[in-house]
N, C-alpha and C. Protein backbone atom coordinates (compact mmCIF):
# COMPACT_ATOMS: atom_id res chain seq x y z
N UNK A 1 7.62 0.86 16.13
CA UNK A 1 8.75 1.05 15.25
C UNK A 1 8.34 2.01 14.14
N UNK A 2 9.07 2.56 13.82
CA UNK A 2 8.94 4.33 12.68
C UNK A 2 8.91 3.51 11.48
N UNK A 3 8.25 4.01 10.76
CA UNK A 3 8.34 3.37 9.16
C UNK A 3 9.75 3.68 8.48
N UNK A 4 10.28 3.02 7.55
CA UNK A 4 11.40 3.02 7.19
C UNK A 4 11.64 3.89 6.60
N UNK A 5 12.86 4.85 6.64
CA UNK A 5 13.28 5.83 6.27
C UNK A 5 13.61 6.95 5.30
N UNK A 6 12.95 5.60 4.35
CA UNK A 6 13.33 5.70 2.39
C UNK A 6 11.79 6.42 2.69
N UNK A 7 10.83 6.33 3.46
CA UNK A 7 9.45 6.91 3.04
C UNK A 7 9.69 8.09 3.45
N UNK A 8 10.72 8.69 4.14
CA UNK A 8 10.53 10.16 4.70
C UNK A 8 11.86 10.70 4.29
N UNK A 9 12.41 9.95 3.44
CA UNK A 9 13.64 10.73 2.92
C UNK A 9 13.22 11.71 1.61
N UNK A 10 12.19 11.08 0.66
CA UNK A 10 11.75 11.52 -0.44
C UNK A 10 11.83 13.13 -0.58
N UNK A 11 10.99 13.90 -0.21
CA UNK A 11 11.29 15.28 0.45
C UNK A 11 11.20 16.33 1.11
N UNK A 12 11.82 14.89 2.44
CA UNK A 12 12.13 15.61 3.41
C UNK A 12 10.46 16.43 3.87
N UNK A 13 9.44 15.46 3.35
CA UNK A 13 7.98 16.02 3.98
C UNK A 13 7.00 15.53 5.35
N UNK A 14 7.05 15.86 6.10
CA UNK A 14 6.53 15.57 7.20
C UNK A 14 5.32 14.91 6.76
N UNK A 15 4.70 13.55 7.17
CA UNK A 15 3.30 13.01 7.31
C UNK A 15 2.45 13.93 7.40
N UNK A 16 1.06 14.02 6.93
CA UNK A 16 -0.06 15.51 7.19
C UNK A 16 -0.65 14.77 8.06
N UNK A 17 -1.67 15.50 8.89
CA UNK A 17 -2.72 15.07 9.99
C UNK A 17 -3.16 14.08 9.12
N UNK A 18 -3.58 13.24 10.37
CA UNK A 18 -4.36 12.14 9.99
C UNK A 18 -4.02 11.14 9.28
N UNK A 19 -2.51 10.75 9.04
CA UNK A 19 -1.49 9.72 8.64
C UNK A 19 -1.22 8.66 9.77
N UNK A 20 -1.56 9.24 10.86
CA UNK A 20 -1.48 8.55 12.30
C UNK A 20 -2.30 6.93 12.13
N UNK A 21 -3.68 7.44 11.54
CA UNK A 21 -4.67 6.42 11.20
C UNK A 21 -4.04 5.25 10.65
N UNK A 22 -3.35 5.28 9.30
CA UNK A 22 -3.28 4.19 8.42
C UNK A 22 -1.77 3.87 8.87
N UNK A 23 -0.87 4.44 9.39
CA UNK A 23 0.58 3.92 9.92
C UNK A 23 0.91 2.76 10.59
N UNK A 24 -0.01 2.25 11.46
CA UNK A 24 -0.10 1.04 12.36
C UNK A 24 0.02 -0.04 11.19
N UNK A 25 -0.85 0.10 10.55
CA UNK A 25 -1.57 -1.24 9.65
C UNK A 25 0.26 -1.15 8.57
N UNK A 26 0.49 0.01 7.87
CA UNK A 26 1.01 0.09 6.75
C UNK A 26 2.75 -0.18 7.28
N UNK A 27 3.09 -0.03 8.72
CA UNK A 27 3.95 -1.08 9.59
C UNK A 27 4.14 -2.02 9.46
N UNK A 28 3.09 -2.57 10.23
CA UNK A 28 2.41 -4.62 10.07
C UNK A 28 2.80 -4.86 8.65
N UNK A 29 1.92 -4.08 7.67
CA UNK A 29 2.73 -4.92 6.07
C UNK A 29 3.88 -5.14 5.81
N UNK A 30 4.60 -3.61 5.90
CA UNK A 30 5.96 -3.95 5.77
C UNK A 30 6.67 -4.58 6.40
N UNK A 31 6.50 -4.78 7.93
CA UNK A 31 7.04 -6.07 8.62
C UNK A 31 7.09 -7.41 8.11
N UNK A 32 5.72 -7.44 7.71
CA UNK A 32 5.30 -9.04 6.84
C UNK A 32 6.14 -8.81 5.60
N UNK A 33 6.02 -7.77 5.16
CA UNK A 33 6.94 -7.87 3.67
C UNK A 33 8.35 -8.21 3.82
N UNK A 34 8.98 -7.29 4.54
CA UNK A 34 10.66 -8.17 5.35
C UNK A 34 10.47 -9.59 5.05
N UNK A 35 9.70 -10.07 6.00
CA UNK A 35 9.53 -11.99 6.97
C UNK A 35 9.57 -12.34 5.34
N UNK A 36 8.37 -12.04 4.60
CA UNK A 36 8.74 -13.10 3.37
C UNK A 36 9.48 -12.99 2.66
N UNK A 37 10.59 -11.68 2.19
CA UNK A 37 11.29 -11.63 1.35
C UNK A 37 13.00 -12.32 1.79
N UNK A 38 12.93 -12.68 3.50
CA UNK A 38 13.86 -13.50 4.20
C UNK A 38 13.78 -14.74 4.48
N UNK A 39 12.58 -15.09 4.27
CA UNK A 39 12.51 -16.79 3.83
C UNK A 39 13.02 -17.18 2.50
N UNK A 40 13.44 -18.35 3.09
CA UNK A 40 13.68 -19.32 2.07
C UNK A 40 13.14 -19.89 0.52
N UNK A 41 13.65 -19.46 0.20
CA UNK A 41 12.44 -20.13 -1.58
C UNK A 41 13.81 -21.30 -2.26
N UNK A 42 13.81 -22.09 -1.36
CA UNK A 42 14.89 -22.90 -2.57
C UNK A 42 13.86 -24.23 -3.49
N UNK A 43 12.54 -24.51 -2.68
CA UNK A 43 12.00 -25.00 -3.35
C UNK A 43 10.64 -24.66 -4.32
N UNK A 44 10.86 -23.71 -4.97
CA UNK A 44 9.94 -22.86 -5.31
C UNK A 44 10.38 -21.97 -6.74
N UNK A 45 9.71 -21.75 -7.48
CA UNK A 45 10.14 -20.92 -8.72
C UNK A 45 10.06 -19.52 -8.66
N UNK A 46 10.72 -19.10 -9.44
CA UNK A 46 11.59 -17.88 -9.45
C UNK A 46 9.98 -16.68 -9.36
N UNK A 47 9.08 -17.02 -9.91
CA UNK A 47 7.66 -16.68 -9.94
C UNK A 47 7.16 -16.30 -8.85
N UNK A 48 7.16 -17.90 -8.21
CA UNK A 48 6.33 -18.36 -7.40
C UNK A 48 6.72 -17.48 -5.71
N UNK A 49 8.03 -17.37 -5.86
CA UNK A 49 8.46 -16.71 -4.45
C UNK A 49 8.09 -15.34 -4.44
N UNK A 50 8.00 -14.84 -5.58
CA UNK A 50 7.72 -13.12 -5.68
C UNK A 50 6.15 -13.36 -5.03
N UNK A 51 5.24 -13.99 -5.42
CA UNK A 51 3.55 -14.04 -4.97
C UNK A 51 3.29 -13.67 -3.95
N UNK A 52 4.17 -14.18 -2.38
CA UNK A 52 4.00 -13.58 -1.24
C UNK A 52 4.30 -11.74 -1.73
N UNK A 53 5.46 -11.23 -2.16
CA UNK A 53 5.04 -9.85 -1.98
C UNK A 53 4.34 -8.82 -2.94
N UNK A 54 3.85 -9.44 -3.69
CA UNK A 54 2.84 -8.59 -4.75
C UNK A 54 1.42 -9.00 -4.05
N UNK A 55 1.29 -10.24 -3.03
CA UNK A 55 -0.25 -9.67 -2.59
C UNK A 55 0.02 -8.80 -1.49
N UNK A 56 1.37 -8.97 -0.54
CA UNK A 56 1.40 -7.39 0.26
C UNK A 56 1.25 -6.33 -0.31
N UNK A 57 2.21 -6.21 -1.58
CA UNK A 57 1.76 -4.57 -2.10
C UNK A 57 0.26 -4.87 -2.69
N UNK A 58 -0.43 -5.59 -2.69
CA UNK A 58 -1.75 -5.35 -3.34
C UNK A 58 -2.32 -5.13 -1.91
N UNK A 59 -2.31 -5.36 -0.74
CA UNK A 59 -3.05 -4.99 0.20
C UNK A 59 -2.76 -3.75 1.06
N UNK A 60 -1.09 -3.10 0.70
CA UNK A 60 -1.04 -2.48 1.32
C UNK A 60 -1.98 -1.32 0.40
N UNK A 61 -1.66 -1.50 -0.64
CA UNK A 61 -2.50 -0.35 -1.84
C UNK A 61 -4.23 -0.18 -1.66
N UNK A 62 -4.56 -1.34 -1.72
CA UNK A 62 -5.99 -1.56 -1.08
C UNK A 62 -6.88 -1.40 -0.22
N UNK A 63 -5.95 -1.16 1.08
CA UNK A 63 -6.07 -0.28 2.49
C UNK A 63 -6.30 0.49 2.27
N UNK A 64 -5.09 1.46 1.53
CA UNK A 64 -5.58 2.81 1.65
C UNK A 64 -6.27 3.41 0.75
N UNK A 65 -6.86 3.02 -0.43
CA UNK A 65 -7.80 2.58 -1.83
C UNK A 65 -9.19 3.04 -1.13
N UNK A 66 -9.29 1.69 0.42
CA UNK A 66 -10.74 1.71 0.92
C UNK A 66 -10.88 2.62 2.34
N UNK A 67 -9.66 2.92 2.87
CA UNK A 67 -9.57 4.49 3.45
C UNK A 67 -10.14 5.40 3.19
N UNK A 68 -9.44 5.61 2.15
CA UNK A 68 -9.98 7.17 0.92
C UNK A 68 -11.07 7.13 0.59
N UNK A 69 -11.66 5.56 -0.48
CA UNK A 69 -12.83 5.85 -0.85
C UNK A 69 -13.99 5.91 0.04
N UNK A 70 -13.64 4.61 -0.08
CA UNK A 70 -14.94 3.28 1.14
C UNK A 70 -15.19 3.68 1.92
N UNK A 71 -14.42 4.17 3.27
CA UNK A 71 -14.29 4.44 4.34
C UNK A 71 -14.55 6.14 4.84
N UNK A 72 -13.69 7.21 3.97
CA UNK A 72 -13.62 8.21 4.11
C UNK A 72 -13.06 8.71 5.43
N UNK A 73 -11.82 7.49 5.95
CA UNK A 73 -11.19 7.95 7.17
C UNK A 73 -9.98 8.63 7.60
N UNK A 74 -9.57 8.65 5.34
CA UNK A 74 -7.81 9.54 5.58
C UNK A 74 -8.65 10.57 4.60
N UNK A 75 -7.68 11.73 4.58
CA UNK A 75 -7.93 12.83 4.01
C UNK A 75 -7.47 12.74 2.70
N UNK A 76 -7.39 13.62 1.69
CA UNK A 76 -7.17 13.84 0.01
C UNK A 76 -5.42 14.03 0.52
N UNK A 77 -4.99 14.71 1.75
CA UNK A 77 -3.50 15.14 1.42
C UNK A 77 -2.96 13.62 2.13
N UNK A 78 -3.58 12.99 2.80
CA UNK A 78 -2.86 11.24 3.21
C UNK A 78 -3.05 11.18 2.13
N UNK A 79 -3.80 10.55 1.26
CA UNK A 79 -3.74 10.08 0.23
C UNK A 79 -2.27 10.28 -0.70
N UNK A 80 -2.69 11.58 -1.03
CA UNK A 80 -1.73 11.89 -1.96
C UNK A 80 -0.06 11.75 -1.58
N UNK A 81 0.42 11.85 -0.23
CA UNK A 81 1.21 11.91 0.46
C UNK A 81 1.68 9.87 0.06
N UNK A 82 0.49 9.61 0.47
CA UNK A 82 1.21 7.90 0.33
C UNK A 82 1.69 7.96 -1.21
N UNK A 83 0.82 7.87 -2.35
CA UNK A 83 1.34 8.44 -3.46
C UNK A 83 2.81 8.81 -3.79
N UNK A 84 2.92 10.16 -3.09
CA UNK A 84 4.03 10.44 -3.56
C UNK A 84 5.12 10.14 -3.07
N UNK A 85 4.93 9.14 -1.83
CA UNK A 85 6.25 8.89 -1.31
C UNK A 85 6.60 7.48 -1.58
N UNK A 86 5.31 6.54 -2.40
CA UNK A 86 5.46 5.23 -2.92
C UNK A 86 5.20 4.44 -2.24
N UNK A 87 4.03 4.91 -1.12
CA UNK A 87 4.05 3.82 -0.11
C UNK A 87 3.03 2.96 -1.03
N UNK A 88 2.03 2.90 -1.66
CA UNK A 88 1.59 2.58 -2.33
C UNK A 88 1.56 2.42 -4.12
N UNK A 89 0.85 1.72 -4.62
CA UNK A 89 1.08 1.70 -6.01
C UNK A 89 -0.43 1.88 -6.53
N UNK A 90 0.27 3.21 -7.46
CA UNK A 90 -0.56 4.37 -7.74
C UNK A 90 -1.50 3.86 -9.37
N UNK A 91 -0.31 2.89 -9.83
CA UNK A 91 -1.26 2.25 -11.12
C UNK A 91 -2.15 0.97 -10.58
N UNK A 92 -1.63 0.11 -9.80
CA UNK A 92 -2.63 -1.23 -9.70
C UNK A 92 -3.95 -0.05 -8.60
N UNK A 93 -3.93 0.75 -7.72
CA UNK A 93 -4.90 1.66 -7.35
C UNK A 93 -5.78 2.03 -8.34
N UNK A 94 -5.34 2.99 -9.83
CA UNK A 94 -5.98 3.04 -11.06
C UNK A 94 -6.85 1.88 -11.43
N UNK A 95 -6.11 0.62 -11.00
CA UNK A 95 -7.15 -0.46 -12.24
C UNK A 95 -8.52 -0.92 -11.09
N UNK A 96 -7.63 -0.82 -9.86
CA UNK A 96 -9.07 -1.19 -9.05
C UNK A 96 -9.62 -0.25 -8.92
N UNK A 97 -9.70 1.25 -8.85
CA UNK A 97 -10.93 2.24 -9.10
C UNK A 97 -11.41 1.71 -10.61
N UNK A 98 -10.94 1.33 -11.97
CA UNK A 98 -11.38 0.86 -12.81
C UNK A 98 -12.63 0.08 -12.65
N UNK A 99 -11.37 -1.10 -12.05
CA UNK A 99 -12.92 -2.45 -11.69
C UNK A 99 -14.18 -2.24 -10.76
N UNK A 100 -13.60 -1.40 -10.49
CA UNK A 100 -14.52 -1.06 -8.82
C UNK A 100 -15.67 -0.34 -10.12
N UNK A 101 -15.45 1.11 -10.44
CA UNK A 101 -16.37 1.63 -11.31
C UNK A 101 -17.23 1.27 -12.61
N UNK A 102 -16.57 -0.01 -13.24
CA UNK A 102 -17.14 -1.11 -14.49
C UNK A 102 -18.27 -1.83 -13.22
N UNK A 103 -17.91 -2.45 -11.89
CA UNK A 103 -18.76 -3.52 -11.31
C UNK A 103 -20.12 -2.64 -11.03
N UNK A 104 -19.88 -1.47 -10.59
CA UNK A 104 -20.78 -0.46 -10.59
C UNK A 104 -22.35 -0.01 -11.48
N UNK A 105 -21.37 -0.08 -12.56
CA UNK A 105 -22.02 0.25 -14.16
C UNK A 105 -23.14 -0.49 -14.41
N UNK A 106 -24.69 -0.40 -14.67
CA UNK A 106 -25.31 -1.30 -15.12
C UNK A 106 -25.41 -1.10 -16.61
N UNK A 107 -25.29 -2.16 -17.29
CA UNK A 107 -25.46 -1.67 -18.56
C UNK A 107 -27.44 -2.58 -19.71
């Protein structure tokens, strides 16, 4: 199934090589992200139901976080491409290169 349409409407930019890689996985999330945002929360707080999809967007962001860095298996223009089309979130990305670079640090 094609990723949803709002990601390739933005403008009107074709995926760059090597987007092929992380598409499978970044599918699967958003599939999972649907399933939980169509369950039921009647017993649950207004909080508590959002939790299922802020750790999807924290993993979908994280994937491609350890792609880029960790891994070195998408290129600088995937990257930027997820970026700009929002498949990811470009500030909680910022704080974990943060933490990632403080855990690093010996002081």
């Amino acid at each position: 199934m094609p990723l949803p349409q709002r990601w390739h409407k933005k403008k009107l930019q074709q995926p760059p090589d090597g987007f092929d890689v992380i598409e499978p996985t970044l599918e699967a999330l958003e599939h999972e992200l649907r399933d939980k945002i169509k369950e039921t929360n009647e017993k649950k707080r207004k909080t508590e139901s959002m939790w299922p999809v802020y750790q999807i967007n924290w993993q979908k962001s994280r994937y491609v976080y350890d792609m880029y860095y960790t891994y070195h298996r998408i290129s600088k223009q995937v990257y930027d491409y997820c970026i700009q089309q929002k498949l990811i979130d470009a500030a909680l990305i910022a704080k974990v290169r943060l933490a990632v670079n403080v855990e690093d640090t010996k002081y």
